[in-house]
C-alpha atoms as a PDB file:
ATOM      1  CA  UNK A   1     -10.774  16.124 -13.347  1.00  0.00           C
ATOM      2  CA  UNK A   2      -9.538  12.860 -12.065  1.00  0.00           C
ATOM      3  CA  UNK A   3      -7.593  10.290 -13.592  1.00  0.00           C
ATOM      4  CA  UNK A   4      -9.281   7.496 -14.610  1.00  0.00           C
ATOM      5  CA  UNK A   5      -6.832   4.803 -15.421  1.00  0.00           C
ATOM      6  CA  UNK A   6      -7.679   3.407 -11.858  1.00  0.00           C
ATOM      7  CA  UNK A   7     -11.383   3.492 -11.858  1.00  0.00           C
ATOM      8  CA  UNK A   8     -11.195   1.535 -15.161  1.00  0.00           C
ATOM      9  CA  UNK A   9      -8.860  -0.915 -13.794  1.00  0.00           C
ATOM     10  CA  UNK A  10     -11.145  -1.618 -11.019  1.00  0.00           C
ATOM     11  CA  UNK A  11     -14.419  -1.834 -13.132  1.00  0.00           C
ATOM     12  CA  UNK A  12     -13.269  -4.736 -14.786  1.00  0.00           C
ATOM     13  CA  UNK A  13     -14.739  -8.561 -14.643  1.00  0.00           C
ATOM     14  CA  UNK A  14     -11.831  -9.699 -13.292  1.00  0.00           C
ATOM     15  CA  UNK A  15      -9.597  -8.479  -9.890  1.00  0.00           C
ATOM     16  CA  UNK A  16      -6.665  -5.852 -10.212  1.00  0.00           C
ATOM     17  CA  UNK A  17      -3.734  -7.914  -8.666  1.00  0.00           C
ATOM     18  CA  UNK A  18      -1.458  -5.412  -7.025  1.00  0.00           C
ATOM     19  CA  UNK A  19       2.452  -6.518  -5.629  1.00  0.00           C
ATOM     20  CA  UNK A  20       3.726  -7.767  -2.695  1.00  0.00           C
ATOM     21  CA  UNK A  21       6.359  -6.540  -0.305  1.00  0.00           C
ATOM     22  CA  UNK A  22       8.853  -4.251  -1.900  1.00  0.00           C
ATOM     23  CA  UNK A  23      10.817  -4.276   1.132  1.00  0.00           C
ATOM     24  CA  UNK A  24      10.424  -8.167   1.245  1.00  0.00           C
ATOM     25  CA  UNK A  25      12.085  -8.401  -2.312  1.00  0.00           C
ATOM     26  CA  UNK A  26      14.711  -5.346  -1.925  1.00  0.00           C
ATOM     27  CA  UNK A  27      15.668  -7.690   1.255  1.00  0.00           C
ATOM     28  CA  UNK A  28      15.552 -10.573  -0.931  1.00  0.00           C
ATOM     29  CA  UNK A  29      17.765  -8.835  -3.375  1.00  0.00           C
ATOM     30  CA  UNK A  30      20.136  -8.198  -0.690  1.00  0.00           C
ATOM     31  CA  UNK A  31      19.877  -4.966   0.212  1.00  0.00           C
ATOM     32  CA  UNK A  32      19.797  -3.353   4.096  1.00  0.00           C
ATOM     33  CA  UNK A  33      17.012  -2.066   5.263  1.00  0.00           C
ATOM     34  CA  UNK A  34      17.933  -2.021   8.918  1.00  0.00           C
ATOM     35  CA  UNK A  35      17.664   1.628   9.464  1.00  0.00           C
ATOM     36  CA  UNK A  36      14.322   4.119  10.116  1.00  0.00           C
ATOM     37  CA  UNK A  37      13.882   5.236   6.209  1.00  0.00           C
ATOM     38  CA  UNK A  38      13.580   1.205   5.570  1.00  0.00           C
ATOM     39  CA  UNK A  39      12.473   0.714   1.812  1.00  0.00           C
ATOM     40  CA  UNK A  40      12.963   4.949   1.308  1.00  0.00           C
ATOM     41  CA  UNK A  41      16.659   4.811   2.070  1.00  0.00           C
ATOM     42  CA  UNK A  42      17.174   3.014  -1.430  1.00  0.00           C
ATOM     43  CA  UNK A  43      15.986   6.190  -3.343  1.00  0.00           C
ATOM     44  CA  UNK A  44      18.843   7.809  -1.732  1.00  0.00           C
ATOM     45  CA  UNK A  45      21.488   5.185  -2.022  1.00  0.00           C
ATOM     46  CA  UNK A  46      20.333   1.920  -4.555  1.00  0.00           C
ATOM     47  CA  UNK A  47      17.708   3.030  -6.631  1.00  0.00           C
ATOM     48  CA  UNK A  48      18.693   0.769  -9.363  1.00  0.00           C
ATOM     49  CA  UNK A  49      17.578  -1.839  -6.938  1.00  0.00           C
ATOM     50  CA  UNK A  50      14.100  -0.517  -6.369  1.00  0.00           C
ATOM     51  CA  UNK A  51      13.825  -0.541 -10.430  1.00  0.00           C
ATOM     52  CA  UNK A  52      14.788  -4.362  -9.971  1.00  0.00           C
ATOM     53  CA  UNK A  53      12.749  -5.519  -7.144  1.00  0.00           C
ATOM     54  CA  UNK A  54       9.254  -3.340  -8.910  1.00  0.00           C
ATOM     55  CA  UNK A  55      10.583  -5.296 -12.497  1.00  0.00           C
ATOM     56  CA  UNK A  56      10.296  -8.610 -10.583  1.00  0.00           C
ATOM     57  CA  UNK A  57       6.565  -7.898  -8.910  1.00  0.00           C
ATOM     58  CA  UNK A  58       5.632  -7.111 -12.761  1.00  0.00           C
ATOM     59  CA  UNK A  59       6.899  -9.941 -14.330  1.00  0.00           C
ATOM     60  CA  UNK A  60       5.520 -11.888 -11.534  1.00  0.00           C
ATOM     61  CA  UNK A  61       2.205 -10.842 -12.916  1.00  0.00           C
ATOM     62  CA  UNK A  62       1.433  -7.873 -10.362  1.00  0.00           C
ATOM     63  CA  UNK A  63      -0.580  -5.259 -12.804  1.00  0.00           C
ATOM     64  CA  UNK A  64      -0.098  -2.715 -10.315  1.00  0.00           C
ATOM     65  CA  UNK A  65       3.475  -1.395  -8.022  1.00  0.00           C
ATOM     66  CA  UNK A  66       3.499   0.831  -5.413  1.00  0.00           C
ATOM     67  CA  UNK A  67       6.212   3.318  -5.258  1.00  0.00           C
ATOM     68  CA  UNK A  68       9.519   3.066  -2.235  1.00  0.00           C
ATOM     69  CA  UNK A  69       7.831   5.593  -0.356  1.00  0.00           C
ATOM     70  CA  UNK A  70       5.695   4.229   2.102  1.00  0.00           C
ATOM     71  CA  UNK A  71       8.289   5.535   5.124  1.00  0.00           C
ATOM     72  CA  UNK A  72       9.031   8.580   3.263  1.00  0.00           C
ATOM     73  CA  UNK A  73       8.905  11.918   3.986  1.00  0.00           C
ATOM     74  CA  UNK A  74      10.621  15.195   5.085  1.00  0.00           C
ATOM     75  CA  UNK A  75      10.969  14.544   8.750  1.00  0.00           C
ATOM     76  CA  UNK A  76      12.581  11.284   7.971  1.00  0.00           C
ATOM     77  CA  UNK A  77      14.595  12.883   5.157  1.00  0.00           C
ATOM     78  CA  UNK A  78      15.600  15.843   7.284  1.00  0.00           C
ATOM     79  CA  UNK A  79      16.917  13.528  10.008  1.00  0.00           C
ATOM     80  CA  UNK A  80      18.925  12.368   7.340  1.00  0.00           C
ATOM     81  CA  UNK A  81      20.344  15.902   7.193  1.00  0.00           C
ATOM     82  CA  UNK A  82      18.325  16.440   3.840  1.00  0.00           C
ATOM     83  CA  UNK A  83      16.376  19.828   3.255  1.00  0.00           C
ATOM     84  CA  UNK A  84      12.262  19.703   2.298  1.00  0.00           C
ATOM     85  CA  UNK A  85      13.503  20.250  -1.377  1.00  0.00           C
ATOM     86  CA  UNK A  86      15.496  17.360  -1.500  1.00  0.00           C
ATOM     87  CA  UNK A  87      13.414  15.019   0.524  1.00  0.00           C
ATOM     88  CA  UNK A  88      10.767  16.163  -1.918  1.00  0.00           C
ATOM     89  CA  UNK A  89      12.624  15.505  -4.439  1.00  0.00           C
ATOM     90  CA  UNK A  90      13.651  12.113  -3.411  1.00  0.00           C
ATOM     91  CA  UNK A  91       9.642  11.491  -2.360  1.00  0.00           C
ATOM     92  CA  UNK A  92       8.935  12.265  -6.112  1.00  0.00           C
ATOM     93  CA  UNK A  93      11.873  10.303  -7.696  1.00  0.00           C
ATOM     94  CA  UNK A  94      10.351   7.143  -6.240  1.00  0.00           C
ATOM     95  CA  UNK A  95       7.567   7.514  -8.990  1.00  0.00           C
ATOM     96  CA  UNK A  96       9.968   7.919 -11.804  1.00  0.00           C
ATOM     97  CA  UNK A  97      11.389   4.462 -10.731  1.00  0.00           C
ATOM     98  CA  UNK A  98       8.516   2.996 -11.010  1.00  0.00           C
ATOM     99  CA  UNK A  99       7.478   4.066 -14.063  1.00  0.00           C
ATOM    100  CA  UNK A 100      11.270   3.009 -15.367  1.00  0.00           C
ATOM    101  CA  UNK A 101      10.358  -0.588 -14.019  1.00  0.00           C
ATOM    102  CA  UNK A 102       6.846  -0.565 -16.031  1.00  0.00           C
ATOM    103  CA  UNK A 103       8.450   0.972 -19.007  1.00  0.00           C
ATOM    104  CA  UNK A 104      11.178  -1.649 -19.172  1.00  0.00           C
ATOM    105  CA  UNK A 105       8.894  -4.414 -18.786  1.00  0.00           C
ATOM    106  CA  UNK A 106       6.321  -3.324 -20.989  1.00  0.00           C
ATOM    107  CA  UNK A 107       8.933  -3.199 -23.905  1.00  0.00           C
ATOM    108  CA  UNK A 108      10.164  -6.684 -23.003  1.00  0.00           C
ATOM    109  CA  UNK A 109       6.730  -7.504 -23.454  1.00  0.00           C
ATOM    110  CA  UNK A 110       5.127  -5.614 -26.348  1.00  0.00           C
ATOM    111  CA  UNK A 111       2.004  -8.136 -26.449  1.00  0.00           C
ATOM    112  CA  UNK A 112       0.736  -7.396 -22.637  1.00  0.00           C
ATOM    113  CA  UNK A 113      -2.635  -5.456 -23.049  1.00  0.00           C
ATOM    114  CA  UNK A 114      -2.755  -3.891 -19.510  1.00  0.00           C
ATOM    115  CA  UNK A 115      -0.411  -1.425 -18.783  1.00  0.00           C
ATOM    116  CA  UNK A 116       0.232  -1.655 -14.971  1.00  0.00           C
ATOM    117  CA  UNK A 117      -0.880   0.797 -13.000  1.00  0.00           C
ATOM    118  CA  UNK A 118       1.681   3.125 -10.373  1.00  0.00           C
ATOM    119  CA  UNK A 119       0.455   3.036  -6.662  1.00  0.00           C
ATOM    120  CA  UNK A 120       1.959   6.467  -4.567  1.00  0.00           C
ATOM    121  CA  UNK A 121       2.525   4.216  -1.313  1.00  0.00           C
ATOM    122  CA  UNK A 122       1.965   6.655   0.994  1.00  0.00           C
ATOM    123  CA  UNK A 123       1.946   5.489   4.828  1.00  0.00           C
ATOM    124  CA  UNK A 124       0.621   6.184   8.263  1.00  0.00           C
ATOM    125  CA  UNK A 125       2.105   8.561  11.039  1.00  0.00           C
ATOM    126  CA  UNK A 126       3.076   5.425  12.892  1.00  0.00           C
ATOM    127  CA  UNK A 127       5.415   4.884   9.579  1.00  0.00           C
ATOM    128  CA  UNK A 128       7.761   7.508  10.196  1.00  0.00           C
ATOM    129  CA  UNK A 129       8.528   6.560  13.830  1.00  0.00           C
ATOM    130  CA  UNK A 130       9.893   3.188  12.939  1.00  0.00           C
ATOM    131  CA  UNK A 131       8.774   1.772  15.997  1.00  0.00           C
ATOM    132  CA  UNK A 132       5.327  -0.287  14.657  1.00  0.00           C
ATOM    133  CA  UNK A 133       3.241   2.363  15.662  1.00  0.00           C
ATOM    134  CA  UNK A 134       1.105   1.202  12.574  1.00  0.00           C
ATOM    135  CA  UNK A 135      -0.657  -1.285  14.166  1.00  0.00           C
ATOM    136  CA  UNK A 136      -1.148   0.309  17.572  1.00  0.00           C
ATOM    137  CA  UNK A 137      -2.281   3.888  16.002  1.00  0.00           C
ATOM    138  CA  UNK A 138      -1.463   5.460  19.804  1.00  0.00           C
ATOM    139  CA  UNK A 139       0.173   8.176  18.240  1.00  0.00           C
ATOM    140  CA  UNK A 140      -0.706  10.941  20.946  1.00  0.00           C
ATOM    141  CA  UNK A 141      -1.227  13.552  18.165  1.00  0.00           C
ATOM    142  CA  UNK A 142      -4.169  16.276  17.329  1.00  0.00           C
ATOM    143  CA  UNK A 143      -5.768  16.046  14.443  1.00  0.00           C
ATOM    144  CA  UNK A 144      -4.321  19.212  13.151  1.00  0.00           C
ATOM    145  CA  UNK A 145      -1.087  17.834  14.163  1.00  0.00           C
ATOM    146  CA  UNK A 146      -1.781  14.608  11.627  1.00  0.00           C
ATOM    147  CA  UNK A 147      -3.162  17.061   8.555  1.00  0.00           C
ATOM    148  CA  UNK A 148       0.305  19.401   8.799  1.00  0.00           C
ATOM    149  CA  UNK A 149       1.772  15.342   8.383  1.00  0.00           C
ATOM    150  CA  UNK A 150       0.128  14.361   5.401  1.00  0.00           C
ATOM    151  CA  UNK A 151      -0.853  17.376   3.775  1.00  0.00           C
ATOM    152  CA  UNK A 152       2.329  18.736   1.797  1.00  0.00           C
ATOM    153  CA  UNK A 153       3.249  14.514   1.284  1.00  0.00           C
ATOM    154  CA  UNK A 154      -0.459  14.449  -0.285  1.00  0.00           C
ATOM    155  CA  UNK A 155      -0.489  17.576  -2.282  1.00  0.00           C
ATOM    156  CA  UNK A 156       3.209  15.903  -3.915  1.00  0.00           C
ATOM    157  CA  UNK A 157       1.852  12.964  -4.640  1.00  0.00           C
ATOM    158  CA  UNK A 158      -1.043  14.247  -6.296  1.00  0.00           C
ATOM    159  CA  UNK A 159       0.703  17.009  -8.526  1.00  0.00           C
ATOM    160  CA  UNK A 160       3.220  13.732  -9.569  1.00  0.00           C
ATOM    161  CA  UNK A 161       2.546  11.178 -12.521  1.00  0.00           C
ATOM    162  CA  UNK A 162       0.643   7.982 -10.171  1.00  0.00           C
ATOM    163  CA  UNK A 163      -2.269   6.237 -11.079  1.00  0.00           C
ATOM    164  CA  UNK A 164      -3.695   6.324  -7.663  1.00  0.00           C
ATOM    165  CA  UNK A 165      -2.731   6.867  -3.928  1.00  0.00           C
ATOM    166  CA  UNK A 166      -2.641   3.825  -1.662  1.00  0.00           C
ATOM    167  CA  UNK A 167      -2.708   5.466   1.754  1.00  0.00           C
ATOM    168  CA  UNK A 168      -2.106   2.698   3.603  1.00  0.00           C
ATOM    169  CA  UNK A 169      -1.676   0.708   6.875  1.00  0.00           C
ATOM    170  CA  UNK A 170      -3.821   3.319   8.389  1.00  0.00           C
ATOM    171  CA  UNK A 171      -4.388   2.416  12.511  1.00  0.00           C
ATOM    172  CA  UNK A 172      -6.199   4.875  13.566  1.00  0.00           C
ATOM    173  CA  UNK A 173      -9.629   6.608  13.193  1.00  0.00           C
ATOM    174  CA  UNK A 174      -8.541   9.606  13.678  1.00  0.00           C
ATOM    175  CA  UNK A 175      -6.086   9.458  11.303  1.00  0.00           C
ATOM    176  CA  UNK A 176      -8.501   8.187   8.575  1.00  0.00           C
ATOM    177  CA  UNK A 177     -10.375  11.060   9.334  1.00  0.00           C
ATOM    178  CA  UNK A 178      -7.906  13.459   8.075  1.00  0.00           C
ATOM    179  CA  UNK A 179      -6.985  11.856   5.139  1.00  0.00           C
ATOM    180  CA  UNK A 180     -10.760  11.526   4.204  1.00  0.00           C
ATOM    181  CA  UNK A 181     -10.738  15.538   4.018  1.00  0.00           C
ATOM    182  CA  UNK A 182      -7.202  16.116   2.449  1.00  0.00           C
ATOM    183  CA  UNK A 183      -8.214  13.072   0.017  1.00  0.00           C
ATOM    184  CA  UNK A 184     -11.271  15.389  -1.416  1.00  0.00           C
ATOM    185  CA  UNK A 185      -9.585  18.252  -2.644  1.00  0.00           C
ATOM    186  CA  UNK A 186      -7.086  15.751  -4.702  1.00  0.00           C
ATOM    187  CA  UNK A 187      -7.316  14.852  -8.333  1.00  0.00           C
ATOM    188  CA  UNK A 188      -5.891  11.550  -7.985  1.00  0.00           C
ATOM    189  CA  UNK A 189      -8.158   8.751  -7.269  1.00  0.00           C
ATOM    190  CA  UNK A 190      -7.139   6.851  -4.072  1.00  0.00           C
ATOM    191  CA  UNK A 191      -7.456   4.007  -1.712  1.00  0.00           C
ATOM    192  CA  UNK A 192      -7.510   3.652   2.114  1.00  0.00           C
ATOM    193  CA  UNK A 193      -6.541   0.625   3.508  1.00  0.00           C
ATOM    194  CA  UNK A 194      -6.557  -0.023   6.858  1.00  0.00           C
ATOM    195  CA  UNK A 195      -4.333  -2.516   9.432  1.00  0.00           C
ATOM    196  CA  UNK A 196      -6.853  -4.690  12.208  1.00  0.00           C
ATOM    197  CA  UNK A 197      -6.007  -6.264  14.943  1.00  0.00           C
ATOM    198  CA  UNK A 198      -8.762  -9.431  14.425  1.00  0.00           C
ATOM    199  CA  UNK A 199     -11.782  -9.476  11.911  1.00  0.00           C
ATOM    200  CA  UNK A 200     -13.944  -7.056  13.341  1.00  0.00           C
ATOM    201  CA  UNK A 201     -11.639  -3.811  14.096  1.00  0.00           C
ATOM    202  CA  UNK A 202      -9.098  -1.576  12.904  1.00  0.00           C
ATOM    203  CA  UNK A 203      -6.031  -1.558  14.591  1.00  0.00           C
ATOM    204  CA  UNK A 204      -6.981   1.241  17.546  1.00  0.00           C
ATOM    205  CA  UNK A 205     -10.199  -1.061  18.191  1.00  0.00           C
ATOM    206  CA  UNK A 206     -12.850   0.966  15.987  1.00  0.00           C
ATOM    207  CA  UNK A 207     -15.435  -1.298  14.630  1.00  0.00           C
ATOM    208  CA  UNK A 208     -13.954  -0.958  10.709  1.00  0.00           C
ATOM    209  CA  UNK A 209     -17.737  -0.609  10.047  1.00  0.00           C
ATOM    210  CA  UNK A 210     -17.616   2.579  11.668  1.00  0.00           C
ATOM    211  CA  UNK A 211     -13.894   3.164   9.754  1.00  0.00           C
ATOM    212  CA  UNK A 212     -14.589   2.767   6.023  1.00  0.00           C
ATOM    213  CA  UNK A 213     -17.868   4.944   7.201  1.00  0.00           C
ATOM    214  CA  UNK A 214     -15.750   8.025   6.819  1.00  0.00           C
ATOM    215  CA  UNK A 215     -15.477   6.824   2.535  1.00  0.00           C
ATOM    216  CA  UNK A 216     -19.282   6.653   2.293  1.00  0.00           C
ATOM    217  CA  UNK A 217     -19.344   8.466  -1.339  1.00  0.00           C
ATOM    218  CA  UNK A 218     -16.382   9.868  -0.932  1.00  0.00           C
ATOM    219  CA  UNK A 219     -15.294  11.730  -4.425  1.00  0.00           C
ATOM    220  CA  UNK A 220     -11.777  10.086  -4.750  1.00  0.00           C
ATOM    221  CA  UNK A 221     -11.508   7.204  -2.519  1.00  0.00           C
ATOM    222  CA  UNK A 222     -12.679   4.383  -5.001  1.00  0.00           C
ATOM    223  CA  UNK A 223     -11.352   1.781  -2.833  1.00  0.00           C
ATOM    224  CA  UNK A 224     -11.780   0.534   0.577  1.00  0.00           C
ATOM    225  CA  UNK A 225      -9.615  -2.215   2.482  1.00  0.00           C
ATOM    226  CA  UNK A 226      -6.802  -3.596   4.641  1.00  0.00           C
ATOM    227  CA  UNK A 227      -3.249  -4.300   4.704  1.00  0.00           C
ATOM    228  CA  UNK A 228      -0.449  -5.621   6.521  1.00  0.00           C
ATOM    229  CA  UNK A 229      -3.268  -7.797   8.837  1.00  0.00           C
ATOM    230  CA  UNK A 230      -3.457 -11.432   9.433  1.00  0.00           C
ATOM    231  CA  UNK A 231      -4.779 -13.346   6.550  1.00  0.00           C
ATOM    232  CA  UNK A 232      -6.863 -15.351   8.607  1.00  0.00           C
ATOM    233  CA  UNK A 233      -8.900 -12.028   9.163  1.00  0.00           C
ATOM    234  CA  UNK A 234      -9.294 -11.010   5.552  1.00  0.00           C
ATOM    235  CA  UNK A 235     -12.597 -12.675   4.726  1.00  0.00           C
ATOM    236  CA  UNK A 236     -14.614 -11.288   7.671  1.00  0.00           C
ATOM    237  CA  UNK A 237     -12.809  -7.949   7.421  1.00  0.00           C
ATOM    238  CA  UNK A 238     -13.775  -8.086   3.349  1.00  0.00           C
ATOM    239  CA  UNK A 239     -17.555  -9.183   3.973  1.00  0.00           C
ATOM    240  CA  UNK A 240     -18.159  -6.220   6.869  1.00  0.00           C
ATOM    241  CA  UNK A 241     -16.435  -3.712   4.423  1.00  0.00           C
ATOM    242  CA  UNK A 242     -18.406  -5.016   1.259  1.00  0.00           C
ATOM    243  CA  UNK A 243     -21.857  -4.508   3.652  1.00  0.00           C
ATOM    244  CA  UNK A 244     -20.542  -0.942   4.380  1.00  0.00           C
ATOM    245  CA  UNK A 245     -19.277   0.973   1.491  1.00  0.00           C
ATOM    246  CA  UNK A 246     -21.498  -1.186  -1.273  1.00  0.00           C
ATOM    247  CA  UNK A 247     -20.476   1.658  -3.531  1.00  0.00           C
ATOM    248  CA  UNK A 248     -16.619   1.092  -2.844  1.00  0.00           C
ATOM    249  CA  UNK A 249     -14.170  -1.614  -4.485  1.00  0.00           C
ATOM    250  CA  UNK A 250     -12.632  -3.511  -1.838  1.00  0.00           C
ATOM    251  CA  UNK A 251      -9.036  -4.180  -1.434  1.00  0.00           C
ATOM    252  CA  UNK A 252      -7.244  -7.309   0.174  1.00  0.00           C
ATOM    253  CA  UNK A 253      -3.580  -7.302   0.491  1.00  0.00           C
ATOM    254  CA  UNK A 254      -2.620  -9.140   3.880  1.00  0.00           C
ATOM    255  CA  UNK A 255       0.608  -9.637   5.191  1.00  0.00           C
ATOM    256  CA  UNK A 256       2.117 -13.147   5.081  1.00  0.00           C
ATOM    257  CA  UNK A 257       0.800 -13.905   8.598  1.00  0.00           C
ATOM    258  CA  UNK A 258       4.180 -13.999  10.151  1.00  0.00           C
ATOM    259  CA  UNK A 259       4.554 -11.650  13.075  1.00  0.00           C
ATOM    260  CA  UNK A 260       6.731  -8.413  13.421  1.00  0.00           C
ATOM    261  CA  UNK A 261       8.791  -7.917  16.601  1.00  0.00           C
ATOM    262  CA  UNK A 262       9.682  -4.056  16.796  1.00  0.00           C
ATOM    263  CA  UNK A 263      11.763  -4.941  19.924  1.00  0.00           C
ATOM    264  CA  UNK A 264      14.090  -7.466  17.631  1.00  0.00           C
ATOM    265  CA  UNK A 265      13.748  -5.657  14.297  1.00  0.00           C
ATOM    266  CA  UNK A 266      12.283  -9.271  12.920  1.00  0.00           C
ATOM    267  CA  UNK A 267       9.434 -11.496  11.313  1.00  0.00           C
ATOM    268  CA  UNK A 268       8.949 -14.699  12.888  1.00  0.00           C
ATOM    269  CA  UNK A 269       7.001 -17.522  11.131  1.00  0.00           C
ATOM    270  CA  UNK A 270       6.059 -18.422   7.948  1.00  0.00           C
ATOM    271  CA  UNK A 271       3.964 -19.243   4.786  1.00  0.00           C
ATOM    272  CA  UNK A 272       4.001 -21.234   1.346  1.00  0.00           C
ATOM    273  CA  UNK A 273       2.684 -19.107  -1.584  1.00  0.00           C
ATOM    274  CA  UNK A 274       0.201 -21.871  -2.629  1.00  0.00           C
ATOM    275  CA  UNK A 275      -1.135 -21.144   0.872  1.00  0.00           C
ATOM    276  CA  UNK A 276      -1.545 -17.568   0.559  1.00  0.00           C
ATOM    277  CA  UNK A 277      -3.066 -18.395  -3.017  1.00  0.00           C
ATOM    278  CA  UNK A 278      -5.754 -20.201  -1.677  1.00  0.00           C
ATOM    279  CA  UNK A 279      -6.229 -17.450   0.645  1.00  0.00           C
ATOM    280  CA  UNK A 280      -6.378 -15.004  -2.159  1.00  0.00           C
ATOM    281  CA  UNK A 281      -9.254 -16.964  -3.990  1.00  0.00           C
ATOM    282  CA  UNK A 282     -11.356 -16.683  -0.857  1.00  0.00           C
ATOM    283  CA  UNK A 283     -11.076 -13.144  -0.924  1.00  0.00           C
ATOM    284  CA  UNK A 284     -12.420 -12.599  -4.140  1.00  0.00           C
ATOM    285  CA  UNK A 285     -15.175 -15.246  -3.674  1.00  0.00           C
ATOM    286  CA  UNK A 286     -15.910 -12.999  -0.311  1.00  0.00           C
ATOM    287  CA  UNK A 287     -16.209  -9.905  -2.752  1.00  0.00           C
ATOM    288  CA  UNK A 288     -12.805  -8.239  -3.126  1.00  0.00           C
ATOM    289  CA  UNK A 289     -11.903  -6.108  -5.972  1.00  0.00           C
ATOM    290  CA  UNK A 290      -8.732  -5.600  -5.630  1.00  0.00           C
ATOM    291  CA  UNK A 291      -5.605  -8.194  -4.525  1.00  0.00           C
ATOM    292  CA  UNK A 292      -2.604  -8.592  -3.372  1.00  0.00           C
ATOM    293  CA  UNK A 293       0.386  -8.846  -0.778  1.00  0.00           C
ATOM    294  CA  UNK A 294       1.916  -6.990   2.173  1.00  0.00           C
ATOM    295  CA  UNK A 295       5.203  -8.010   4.096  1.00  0.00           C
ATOM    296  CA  UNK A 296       6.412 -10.808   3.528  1.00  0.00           C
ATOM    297  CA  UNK A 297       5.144 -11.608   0.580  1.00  0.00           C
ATOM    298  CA  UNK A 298       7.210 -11.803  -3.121  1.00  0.00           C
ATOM    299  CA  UNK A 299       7.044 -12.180  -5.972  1.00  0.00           C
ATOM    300  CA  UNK A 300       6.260 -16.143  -5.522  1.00  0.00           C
ATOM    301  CA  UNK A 301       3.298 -15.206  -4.217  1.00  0.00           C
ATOM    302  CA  UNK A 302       1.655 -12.999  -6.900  1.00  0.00           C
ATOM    303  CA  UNK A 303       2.594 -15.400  -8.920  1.00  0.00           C
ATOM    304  CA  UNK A 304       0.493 -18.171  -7.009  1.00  0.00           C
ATOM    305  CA  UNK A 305      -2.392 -15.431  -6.875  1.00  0.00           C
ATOM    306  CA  UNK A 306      -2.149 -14.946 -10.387  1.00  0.00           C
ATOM    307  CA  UNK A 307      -2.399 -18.567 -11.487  1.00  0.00           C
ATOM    308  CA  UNK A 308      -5.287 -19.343  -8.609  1.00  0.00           C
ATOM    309  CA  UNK A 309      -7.658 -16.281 -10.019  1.00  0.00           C
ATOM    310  CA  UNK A 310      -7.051 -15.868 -13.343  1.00  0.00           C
END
């Protein structure tokens, strides 16, 4: 049967407003993420710090927190010199940190009425190679190649104590694909969110009409969207999605529209949170469900996205 805390989170009047960067605020918090496990490493070596930086989204107002595992997994784990066990392990222990961070804030605040959901960040291929191969999606691999990637990852994830999946940053059609079949034999509901390159296609140039096609009554996916993509994008990616999957919540979490140089490991650019606030409203006014940030974003900005649509 599958869990329903998400589907009931996303069938309310008002938008679920997920967090923002976890590696933004782990950086923020002063930790180094200059290495190819990025926001993972910290399970290994600061995990007190991922506690902090998932408290700070919550109190923010974020009702939702993805775990540190977005550029998890055993190949990055077993460069490391870790076994599958232990990377598994680790993969796994990024849940219970969340849940510590919701736990502790939910008994500082006894009166809150939602209890925030936990998000099983779960990324792309492209993730693991640390080389921004997420927004390109030329991977080079078979599809059976991609489903040996994400199955076991999956099949963790959805045996573990998360609300929902958030595959996300996905580039690729291909690679959508494959997690629309593993997706269906899971018990977890998910979403699929998807990194463009303008407002009309994903980030290996498929129309995303013909993308979020692949979700068209899909059993688990409840939620359709993108990620980590300009916000000036997000309303014409949110209206062609909307027209798509009518049956499908749609989620909006853009990065901060800064650009990432792989080359120089580095953002350039910038935005105010009042900015990316007004941004926010326009999403839900163009029909999105589901809110929130990417990198670059903190917890300044929920909070801006909070006070703008509530």
């Amino acid at each position: 049967m599958l869990k329903t805390a998400f589907a009931a989170a996303i069938g309310r009047d008002e938008p679920l407003i997920i967090d923002g960067g976890l590696a933004t605020q782990l950086e923020a918090q002063g930790c180094d993420l200059n290495n190819p496990l990025w926001s993972a490493s910290l399970l290994l070596e600061q995990p007190d710090e991922i506690i902090a930086a998932s408290r700070a989204f919550l109190d923010a107002g974020a009702e939702c927190i993805a775990t540190a595992s977005y550029q998890a997994s055993r190949e990055g784990f077993g460069a490391r010199g870790l076994t599958a066990k232990q990377a598994d392990d680790l993969m796994e222990s990024s849940v219970a940190l969340a849940r510590q961070a919701r736990a502790d804030f939910l008994a500082a605040n006894p009166t809150v009425v939602f209890r925030p959901l936990i998000a099983a960040s779960i990324g792309p291929y492209g993730a693991v190679l640390h080389d921004g191969s997420e927004y390109r999606g030329n991977y080079g691999l078979t599809d059976k190649e991609l489903l040996a990637f994400h199955r076991d990852r999956l099949r963790l994830f959805d045996a573990g104590e998360a609300d929902v999946l958030a595959c996300e940053t996905v580039p690729s059609v291909l690679e959508a694909r494959v997690l629309a079949e593993l997706l269906a034999g899971c018990k977890t509901p998910a979403w699929v969110s998807f990194s463009c390159c303008d407002g009309r296609h994903i980030s290996d140039g498929t129309p995303i009409e013909d993308a979020v096609a692949l979700f068209q009554g899909h059993s688990t996916v409840l939620a359709v969207g993108v990620n980590c993509t300009p916000p000036q994008f997000t309303v014409e990616l949110i209206e062609r999605i909307g027209r798509s999957l009518p049956d499908k919540a749609v989620i909006a979490y853009p990065n901060s529209g800064e650009t990432w140089n792989a080359e120089q490991g580095r953002w350039s650019g910038s935005t105010m949170p009042l900015d990316y606030a007004r941004a926010a409203q326009e999403w839900v006014e163009a029909g999105a469900r589901i809110v929130g940030g990417c990198c670059r974003t903190g917890p300044e900005h929920i909070t801006a996205i909070t006070s703008a649509i509530r």
